[in-house]
Protein backbone atom coordinates (compact mmCIF):
# COMPACT_ATOMS: atom_id res chain seq x y z
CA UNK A 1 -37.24 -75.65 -8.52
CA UNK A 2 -37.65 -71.98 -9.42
CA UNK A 3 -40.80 -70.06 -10.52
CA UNK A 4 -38.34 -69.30 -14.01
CA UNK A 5 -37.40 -72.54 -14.48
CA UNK A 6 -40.94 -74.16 -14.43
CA UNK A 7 -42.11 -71.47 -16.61
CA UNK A 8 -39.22 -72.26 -18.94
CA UNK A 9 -40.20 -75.95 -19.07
CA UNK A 10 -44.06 -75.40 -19.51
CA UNK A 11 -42.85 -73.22 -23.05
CA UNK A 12 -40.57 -75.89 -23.66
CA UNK A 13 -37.26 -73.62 -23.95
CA UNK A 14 -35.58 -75.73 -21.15
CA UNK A 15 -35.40 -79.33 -20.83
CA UNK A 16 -37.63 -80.94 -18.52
CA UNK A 17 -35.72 -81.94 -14.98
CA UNK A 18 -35.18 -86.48 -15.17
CA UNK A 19 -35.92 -85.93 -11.43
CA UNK A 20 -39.45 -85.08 -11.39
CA UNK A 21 -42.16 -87.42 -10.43
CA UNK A 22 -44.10 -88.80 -13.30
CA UNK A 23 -47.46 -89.63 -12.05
CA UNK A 24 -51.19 -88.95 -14.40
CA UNK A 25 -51.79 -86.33 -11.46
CA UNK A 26 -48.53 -84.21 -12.44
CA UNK A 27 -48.88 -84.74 -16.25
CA UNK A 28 -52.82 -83.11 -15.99
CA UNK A 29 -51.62 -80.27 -13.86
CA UNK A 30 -48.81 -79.55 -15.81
CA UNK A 31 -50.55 -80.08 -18.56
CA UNK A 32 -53.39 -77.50 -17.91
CA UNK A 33 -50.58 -74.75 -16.12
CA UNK A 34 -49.06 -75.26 -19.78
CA UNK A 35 -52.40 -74.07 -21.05
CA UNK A 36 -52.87 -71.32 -18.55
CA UNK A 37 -49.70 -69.57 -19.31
CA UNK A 38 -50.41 -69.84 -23.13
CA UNK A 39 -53.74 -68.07 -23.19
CA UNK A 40 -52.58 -65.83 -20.74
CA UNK A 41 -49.68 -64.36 -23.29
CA UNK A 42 -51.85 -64.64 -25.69
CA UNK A 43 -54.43 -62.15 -24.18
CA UNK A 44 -51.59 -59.82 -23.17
CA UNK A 45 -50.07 -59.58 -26.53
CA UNK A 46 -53.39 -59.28 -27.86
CA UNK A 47 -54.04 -56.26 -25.08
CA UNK A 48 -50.69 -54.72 -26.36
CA UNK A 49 -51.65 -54.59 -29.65
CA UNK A 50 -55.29 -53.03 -29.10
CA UNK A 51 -53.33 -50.13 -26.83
CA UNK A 52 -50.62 -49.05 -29.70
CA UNK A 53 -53.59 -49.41 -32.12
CA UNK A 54 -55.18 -47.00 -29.33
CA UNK A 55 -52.31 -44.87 -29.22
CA UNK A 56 -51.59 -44.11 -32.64
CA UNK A 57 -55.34 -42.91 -34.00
């Protein structure tokens, strides 16, 4: 499975593959990469906004 296509699934804008294994161990790592990738475009949207803020004063 691609990098795009996990990413895609974490943000749920694709459906999640039928195949996949289902155990507790995959559900807490998914779980937390889901969490990961939410703060992380958080703090670069946040960054954005402090450099146009920057930028125009």
């Amino acid at each position: 499975m691609g990098i795009w296509r996990q990413v895609a699934e974490y943000l749920y804008l694709k459906k999640k593959d039928p195949d996949a294994p289902r155990g507790i161990n995959f559900r807490l790592m998914h779980g937390m990469n889901r969490i990961s990738i939410f703060i992380f475009l958080i703090v670069i949207i946040v960054l954005l906004v402090r450099l146009v803020r920057y930028l125009l004063h």
